[in-house]
N, C-alpha and C. Protein backbone atom coordinates (compact mmCIF):
# COMPACT_ATOMS: atom_id res chain seq x y z
N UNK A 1 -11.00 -155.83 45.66
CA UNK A 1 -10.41 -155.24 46.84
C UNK A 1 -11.45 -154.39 47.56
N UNK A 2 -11.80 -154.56 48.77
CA UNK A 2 -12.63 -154.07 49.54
C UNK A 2 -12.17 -152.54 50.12
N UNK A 3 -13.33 -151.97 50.14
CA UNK A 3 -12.80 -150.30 50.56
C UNK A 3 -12.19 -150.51 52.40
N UNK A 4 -11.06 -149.73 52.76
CA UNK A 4 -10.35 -149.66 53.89
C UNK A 4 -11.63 -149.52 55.08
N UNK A 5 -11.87 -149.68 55.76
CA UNK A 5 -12.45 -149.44 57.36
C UNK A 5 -11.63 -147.72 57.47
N UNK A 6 -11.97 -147.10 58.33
CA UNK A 6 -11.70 -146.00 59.01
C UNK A 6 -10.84 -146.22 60.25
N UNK A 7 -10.86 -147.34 60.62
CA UNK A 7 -10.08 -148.01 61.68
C UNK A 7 -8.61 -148.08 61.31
N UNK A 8 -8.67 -148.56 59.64
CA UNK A 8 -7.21 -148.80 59.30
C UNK A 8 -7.13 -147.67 58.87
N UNK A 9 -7.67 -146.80 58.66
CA UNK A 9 -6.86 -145.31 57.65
C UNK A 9 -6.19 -144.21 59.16
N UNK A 10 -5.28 -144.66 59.30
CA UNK A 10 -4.70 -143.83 60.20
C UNK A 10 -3.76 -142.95 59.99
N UNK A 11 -3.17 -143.01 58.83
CA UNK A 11 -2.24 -142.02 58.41
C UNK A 11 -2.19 -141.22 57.07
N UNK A 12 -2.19 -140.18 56.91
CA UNK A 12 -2.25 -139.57 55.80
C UNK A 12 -2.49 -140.38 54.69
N UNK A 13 -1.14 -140.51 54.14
CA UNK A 13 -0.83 -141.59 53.32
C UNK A 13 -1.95 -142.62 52.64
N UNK A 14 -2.79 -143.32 53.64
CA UNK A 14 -3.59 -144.38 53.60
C UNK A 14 -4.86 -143.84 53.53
N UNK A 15 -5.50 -142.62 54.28
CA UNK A 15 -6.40 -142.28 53.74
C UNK A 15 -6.52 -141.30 52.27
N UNK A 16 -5.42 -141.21 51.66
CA UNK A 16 -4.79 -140.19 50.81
C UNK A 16 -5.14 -141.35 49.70
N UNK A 17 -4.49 -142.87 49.83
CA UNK A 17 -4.86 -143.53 48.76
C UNK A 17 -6.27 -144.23 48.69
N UNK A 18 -6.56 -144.48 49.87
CA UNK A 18 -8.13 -144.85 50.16
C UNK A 18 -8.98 -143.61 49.16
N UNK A 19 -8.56 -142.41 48.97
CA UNK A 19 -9.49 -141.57 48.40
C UNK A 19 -9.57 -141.84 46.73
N UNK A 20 -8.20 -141.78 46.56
CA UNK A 20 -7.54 -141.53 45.30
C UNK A 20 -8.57 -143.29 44.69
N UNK A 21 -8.22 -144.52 44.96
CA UNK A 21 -9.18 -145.57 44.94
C UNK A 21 -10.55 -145.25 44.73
N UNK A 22 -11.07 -144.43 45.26
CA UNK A 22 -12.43 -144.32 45.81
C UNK A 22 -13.08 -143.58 44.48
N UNK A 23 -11.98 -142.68 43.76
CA UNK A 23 -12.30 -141.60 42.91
C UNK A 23 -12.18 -142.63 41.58
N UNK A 24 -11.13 -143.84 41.64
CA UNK A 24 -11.42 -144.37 40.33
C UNK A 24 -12.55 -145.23 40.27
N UNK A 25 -13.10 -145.74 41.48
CA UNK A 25 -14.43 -146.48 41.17
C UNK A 25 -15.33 -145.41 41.35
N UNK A 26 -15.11 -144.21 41.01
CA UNK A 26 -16.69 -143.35 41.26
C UNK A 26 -17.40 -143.19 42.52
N UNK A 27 -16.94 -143.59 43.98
CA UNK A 27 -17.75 -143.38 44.48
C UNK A 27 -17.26 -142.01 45.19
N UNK A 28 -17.82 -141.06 44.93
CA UNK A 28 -17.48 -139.60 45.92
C UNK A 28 -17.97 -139.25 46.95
N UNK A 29 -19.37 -139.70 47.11
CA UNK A 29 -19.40 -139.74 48.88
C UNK A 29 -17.97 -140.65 49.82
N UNK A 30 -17.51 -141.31 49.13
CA UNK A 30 -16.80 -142.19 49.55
C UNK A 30 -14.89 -141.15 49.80
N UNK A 31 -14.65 -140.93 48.47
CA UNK A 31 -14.31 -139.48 47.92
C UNK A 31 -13.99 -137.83 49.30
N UNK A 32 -14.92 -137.74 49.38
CA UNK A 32 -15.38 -136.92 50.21
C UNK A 32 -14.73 -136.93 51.57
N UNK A 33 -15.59 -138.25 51.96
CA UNK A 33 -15.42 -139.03 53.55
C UNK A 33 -13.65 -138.87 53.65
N UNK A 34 -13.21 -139.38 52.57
CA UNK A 34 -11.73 -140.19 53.16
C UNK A 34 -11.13 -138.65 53.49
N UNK A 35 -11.28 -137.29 52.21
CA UNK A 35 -10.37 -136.33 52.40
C UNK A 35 -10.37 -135.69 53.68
N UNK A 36 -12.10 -135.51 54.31
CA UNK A 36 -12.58 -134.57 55.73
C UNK A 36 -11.76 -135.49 56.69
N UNK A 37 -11.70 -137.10 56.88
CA UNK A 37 -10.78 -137.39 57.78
C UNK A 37 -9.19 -137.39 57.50
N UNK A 38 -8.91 -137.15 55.92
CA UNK A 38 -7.52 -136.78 56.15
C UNK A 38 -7.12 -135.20 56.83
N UNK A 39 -8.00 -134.02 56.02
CA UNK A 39 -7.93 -132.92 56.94
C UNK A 39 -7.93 -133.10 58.32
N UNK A 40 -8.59 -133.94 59.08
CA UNK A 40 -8.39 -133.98 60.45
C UNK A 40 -7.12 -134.48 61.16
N UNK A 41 -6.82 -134.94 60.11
CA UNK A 41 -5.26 -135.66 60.59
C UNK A 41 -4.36 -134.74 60.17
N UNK A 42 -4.32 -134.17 59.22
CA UNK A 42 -3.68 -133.03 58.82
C UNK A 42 -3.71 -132.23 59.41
N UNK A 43 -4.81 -131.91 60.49
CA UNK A 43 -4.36 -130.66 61.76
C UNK A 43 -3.84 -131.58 63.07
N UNK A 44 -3.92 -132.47 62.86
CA UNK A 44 -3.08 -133.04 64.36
C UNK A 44 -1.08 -133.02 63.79
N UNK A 45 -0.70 -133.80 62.84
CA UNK A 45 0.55 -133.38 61.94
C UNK A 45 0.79 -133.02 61.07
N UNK A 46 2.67 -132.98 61.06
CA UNK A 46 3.05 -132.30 59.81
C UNK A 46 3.14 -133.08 58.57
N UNK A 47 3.66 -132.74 57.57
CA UNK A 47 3.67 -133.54 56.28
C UNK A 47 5.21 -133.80 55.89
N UNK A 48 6.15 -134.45 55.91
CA UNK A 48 7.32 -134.19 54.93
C UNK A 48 7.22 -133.80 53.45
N UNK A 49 8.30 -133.09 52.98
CA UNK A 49 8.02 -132.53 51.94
C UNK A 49 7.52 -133.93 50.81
N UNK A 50 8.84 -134.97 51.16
CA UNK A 50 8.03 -136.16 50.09
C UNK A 50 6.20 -136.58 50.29
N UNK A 51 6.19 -136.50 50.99
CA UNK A 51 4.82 -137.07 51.17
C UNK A 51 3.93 -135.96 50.60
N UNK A 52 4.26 -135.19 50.84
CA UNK A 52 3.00 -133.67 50.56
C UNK A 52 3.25 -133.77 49.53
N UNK A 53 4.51 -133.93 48.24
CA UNK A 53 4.51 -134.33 47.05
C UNK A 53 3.58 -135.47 46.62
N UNK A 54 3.30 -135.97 47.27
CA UNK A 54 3.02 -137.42 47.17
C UNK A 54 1.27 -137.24 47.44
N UNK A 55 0.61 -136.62 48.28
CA UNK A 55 -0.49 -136.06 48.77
C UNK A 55 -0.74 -135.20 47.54
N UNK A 56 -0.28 -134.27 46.72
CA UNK A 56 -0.55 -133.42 45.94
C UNK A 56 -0.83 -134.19 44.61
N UNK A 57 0.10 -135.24 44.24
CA UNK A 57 0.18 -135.61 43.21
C UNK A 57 -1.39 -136.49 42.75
N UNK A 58 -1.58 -137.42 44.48
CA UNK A 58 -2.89 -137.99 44.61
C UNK A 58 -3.96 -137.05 43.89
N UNK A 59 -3.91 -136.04 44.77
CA UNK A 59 -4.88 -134.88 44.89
C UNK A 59 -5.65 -134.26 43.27
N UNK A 60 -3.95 -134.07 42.57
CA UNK A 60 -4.15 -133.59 41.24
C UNK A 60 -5.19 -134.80 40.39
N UNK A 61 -5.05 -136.51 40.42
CA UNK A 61 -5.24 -137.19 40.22
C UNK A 61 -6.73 -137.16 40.32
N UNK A 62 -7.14 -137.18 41.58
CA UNK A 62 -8.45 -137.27 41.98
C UNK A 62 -9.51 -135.96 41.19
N UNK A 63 -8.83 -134.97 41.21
CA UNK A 63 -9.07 -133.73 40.31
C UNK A 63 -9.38 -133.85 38.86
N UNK A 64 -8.76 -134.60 38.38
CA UNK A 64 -8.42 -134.49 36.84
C UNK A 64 -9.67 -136.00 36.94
N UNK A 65 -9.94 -136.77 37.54
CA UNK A 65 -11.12 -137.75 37.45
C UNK A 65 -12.50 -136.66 37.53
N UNK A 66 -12.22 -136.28 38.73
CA UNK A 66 -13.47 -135.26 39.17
C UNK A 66 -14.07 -134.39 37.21
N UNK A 67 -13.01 -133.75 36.99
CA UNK A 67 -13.28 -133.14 36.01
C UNK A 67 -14.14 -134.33 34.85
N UNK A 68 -13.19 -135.34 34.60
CA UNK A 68 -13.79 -136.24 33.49
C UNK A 68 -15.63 -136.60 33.97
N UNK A 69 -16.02 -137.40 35.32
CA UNK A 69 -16.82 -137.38 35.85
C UNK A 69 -18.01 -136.05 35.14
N UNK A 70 -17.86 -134.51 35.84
CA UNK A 70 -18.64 -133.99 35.27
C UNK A 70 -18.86 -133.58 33.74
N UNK A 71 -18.07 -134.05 33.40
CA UNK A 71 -18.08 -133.45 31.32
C UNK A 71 -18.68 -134.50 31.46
N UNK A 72 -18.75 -135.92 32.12
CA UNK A 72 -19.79 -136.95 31.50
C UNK A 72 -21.11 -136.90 31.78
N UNK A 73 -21.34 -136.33 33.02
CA UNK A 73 -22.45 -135.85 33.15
C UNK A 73 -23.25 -134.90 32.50
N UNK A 74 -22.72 -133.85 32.20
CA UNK A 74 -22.97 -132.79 31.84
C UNK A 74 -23.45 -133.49 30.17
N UNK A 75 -22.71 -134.03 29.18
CA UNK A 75 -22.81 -134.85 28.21
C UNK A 75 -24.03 -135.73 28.25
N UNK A 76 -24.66 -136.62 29.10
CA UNK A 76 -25.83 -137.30 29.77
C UNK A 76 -26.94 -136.14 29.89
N UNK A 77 -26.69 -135.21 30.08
CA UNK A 77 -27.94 -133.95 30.61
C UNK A 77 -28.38 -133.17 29.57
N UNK A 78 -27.45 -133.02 28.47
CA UNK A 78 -27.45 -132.77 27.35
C UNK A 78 -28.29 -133.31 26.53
N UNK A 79 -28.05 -134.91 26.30
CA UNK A 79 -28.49 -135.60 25.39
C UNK A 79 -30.05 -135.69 26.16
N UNK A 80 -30.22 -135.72 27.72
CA UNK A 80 -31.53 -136.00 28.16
C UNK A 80 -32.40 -134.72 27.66
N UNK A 81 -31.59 -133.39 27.83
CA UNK A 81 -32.35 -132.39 27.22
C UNK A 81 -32.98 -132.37 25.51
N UNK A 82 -31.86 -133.23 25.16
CA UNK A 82 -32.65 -133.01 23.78
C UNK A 82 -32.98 -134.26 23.29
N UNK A 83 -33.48 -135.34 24.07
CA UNK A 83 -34.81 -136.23 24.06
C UNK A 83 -35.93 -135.82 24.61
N UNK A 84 -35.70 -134.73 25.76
CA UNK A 84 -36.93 -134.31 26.17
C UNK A 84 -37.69 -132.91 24.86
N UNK A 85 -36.70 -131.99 24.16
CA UNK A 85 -36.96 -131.63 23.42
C UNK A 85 -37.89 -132.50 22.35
N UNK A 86 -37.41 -133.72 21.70
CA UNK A 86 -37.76 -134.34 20.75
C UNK A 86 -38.97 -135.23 20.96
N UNK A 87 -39.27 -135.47 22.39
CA UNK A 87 -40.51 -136.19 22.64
C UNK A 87 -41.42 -134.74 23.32
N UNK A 88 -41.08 -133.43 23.35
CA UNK A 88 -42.41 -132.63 23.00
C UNK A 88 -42.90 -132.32 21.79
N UNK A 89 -41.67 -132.25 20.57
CA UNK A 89 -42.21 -132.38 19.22
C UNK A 89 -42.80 -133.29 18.77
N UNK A 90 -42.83 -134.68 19.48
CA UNK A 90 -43.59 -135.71 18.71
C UNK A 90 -44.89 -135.51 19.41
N UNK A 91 -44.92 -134.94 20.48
CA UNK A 91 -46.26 -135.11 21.61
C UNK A 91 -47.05 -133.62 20.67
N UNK A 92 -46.75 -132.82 20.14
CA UNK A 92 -47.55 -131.90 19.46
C UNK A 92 -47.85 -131.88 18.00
N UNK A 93 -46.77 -132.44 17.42
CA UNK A 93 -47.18 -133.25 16.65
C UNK A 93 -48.31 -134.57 16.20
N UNK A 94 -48.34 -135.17 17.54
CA UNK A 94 -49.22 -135.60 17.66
C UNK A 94 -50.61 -135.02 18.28
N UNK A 95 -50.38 -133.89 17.91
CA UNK A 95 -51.82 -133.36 18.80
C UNK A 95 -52.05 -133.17 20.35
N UNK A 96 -51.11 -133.37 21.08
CA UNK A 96 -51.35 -133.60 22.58
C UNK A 96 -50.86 -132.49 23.04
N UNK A 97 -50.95 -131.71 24.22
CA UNK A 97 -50.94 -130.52 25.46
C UNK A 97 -49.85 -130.87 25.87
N UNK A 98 -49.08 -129.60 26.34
CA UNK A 98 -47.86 -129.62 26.98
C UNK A 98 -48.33 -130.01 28.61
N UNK A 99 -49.75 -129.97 28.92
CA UNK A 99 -49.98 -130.00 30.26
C UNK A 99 -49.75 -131.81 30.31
N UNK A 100 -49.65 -132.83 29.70
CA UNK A 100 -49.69 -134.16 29.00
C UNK A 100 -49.36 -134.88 30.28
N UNK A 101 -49.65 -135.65 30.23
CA UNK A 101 -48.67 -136.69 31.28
C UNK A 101 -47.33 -136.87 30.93
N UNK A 102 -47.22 -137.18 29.89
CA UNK A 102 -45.91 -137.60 29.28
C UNK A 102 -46.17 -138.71 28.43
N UNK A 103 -47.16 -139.39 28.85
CA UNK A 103 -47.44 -140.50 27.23
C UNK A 103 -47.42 -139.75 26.11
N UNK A 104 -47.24 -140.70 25.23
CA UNK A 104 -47.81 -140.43 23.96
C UNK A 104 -48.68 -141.63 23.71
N UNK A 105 -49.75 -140.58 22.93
CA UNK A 105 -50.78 -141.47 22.68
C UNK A 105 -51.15 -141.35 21.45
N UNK A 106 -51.76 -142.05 20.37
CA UNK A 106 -51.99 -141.48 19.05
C UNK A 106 -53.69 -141.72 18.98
N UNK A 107 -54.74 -140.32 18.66
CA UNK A 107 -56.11 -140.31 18.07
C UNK A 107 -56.21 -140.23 17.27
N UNK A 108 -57.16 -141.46 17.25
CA UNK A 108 -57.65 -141.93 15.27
C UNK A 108 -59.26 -141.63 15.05
């Protein structure tokens, strides 16, 4: 299923699920885009209470991804920190300068 045009997101609603979509394939620039043009529509009308239920519930949704998203990251940055830890112990271990390129090289 192809992401909506901006042409078709004309009503709350549609750019509300265009986002909520957008947040389960990961893309948040995408994310982003749909909510700033729902705010804009959101100052031209009102909401019925169902729908703003319905807008919130999205919202919480997209939230509770957002969150998973950064614990995975954060988890990724982690583990990169402590490969980068573990390849300066092998690089001094092996005898080499923290100024290093980043190879490792072994002198015999």
């Amino acid at each position: 299923m192809e992401p909506a045009s901006d042409k078709d997101l004309h009503t709350i609603k549609a750019v509300t699920e265009a986002a909520g979509l957008a947040a389960t394939r990961g893309e948040w620039n995408r994310v982003e885009h749909y909510l700033q043009l729902r705010e804009h529509l959101l100052s031209q009308e009102a909401l019925s209470p169902e729908h703003r239920t319905y807008v919130l519930t999205v919202d919480r949704t997209i939230a509770e991804q957002i969150t998973v998203a950064q614990a995975g990251l954060a988890s990724l940055l982690d583990e990169a920190a402590k490969t980068r830890q573990r390849l300066q112990g092998l690089r001094r271990w092996n005898g080499a300068f923290s100024s290093d390129s980043g190879t490792i090289e072994r002198h015999i």
